[in-house]
Protein backbone atom coordinates (compact mmCIF):
# COMPACT_ATOMS: atom_id res chain seq x y z
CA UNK A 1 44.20 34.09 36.29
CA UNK A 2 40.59 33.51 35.84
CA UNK A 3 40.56 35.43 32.06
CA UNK A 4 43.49 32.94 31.34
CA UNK A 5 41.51 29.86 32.73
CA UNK A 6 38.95 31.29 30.51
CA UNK A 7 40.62 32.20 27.00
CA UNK A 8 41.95 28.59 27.59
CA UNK A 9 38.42 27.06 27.83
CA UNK A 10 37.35 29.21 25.09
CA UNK A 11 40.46 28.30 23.19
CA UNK A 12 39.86 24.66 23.86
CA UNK A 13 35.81 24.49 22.90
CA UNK A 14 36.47 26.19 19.28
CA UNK A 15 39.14 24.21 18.74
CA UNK A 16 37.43 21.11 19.62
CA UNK A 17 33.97 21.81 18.29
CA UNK A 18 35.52 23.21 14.42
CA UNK A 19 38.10 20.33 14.22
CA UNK A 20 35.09 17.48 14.99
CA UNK A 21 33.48 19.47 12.16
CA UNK A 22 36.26 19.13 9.57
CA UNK A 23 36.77 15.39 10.91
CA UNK A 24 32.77 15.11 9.61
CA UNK A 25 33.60 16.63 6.44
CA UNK A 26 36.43 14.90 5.47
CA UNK A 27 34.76 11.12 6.48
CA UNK A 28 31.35 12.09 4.98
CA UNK A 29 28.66 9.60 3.58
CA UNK A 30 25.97 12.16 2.66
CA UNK A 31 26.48 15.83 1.04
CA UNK A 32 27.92 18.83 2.97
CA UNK A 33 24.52 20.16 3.73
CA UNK A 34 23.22 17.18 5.71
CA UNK A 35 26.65 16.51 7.07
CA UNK A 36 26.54 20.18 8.49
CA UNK A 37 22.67 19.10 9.62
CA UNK A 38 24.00 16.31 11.31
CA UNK A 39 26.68 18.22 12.60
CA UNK A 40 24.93 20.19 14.42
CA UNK A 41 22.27 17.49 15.49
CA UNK A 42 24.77 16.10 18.73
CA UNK A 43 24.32 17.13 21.98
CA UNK A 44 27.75 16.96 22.48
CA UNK A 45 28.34 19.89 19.58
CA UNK A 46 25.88 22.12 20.97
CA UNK A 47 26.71 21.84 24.39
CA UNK A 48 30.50 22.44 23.60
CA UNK A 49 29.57 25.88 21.42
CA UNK A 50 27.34 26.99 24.55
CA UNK A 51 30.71 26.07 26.53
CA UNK A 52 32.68 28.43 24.04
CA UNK A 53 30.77 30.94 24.08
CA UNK A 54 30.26 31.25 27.69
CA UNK A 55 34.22 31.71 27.90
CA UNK A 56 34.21 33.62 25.15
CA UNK A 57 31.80 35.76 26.63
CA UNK A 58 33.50 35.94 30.25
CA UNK A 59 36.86 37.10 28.66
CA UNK A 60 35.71 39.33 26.43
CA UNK A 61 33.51 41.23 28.97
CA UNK A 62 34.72 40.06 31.96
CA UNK A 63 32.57 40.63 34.83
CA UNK A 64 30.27 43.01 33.59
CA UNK A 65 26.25 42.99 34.84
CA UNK A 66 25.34 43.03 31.43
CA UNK A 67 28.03 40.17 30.07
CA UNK A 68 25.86 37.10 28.28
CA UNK A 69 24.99 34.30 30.75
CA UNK A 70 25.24 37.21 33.62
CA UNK A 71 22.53 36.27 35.62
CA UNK A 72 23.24 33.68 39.03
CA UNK A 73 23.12 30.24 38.38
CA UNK A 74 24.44 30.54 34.18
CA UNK A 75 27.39 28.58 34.43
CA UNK A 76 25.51 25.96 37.00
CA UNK A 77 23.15 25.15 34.25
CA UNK A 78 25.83 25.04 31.38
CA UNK A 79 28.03 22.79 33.77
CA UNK A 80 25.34 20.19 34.66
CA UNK A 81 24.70 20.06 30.74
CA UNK A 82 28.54 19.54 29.93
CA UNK A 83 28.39 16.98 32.99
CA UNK A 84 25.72 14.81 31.01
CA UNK A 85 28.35 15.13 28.02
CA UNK A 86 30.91 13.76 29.62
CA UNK A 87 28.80 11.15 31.78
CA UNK A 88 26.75 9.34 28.80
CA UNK A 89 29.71 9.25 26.93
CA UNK A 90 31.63 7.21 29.33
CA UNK A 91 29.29 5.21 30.02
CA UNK A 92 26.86 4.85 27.29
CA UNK A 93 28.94 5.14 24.19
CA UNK A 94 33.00 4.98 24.33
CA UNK A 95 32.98 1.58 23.69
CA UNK A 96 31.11 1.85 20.76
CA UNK A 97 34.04 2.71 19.10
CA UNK A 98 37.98 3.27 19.18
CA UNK A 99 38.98 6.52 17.62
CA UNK A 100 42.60 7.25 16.22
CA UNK A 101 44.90 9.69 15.37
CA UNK A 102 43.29 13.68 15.88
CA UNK A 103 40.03 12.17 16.19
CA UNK A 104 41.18 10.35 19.48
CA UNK A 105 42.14 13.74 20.87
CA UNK A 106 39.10 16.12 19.41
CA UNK A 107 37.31 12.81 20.96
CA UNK A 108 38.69 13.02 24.17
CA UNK A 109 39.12 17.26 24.64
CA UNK A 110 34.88 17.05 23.76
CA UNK A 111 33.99 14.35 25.81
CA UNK A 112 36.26 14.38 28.98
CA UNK A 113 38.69 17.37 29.34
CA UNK A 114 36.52 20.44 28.91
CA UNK A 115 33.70 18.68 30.84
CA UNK A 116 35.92 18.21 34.47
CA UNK A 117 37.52 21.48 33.12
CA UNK A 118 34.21 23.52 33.14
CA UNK A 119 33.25 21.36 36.89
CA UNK A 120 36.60 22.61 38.60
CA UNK A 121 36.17 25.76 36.79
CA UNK A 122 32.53 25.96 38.55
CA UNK A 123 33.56 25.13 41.72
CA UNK A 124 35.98 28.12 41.93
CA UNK A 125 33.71 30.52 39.73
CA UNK A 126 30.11 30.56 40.32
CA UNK A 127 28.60 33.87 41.50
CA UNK A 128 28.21 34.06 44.86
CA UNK A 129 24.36 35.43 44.90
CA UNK A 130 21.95 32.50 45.34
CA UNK A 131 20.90 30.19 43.01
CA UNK A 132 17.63 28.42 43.50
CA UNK A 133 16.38 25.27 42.75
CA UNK A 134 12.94 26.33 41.12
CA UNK A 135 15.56 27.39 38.18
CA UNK A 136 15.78 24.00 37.25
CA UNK A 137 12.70 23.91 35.52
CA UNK A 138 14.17 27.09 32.68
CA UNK A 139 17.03 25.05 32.89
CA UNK A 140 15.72 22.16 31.01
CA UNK A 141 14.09 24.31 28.54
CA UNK A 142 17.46 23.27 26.56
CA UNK A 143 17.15 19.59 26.88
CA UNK A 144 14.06 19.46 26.13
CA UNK A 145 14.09 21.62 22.90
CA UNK A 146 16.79 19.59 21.69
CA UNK A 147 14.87 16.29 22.08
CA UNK A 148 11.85 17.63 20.89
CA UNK A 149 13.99 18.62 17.40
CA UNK A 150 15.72 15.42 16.97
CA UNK A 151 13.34 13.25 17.49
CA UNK A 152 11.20 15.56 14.60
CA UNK A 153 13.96 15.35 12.56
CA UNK A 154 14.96 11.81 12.60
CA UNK A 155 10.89 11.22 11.85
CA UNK A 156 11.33 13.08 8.81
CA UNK A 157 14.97 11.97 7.88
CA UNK A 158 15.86 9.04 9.04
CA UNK A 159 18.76 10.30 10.94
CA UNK A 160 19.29 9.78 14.79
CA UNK A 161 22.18 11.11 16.54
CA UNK A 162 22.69 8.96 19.05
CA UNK A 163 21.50 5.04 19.26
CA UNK A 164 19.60 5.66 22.81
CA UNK A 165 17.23 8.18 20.53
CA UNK A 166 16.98 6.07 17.66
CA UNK A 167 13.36 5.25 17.54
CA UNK A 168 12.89 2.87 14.26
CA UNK A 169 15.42 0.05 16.56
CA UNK A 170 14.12 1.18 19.96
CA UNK A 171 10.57 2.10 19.55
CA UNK A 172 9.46 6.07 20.45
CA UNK A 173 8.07 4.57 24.42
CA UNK A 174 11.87 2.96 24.97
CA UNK A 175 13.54 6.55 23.20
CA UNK A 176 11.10 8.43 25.89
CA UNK A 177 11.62 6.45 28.90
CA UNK A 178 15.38 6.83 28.14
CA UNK A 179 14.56 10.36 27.96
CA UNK A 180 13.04 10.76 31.06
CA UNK A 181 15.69 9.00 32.80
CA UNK A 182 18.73 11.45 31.40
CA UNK A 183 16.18 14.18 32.58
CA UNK A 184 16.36 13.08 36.21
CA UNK A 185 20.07 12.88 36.16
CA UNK A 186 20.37 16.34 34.96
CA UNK A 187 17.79 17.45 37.32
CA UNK A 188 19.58 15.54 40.37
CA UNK A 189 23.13 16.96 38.62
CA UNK A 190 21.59 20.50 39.29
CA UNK A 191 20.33 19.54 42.58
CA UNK A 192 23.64 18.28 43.63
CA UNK A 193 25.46 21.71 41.80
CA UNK A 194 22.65 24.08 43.92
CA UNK A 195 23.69 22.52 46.92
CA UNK A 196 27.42 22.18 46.63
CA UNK A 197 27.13 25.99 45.80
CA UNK A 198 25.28 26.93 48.81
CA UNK A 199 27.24 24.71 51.35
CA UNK A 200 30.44 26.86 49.75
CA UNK A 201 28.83 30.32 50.50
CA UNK A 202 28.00 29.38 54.01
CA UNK A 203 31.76 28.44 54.96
């Protein structure tokens, strides 16, 4: 059951993440280059591949000590960044507009499916060996990276991926301060994951 769960997961993030890319190319504004840039400038892109491949990586090898993303606490980190996918979406930007049509449902599997999928799938299937809360701090190595780069490259190109980052309409010390406040929800995300996971091992 749980390679199923997981070729389905893995099925799901491919599909979602290579049909939002074809949906890019076909409604382009710029050339194929910077619409592949762009592409892979979302959050929501990267965070959905790192989803793929971690099922990818659990059905192919199973559970193997030497499979990718082995090491206690993998899929806690990957689920608290799919959880700030699916929670700044909802709240921060599906009303900014109304997809249609396969873009409605590439929209949706991105945004809200895989993310509760990949939480219930947590729940069930973290390791059992402890997981402690001083791996927080790798954990944001991601998040951080990522801001760094798009913040660089919307300096140099003019492109931000999301309006909360968009410094020229926000100014860089609103961008940052928005920054520091999705930060603090991931951190208190992986607090809340850390605990829920001990509290299971001790029943």
């Amino acid at each position: 059951m749980k390679k199923l769960i997981a070729f389905v997961l893995a099925l799901a993030g491919w599909y979602g993440v290579t049909a939002q890319y074809f949906l890019m190319l076909d409604n382009r504004v710029v050339d194929i280059m910077e619409t592949t840039t762009r592409f892979f400038s979302y959050f929501t892109i990267l965070t959905n591949i790192l989803v793929a491949v971690y099922f990818t990586s659990v059905l192919i090898q199973g559970n193997s000590r030497h499979r990718l993303f082995s090491s206690p606490g993998s899929l806690t980190a990957i689920t608290g960044y799919i959880t700030i996918v699916g929670l700044i979406y909802q709240i921060a930007l599906r009303h900014l507009w109304q997809p249609e049509g396969q873009q409605w449902l590439v929209d949706e599997l991105l945004h809200t499916v895989i993310p509760m999928a990949v939480i219930i799938y947590w729940y069930f299937n973290e390791s059992t060996l402890p997981i402690r809360f001083q791996q927080i701090g790798t954990w944001l190595l991601y998040p951080l990276v990522y801001l760094i780069l798009i913040l660089v490259r919307g300096y140099l190109s003019g492109f931000y991926p999301y309006p909360f980052v968009d410094v020229p309409t926000l100014g860089l010390l609103r961008v940052l301060l928005i920054a520091a406040c999705l930060i603090v929800l991931y951190i208190l995300l992986s607090v809340l994951y850390i605990w829920l996971h001990s509290r299971a091992n001790q029943q």
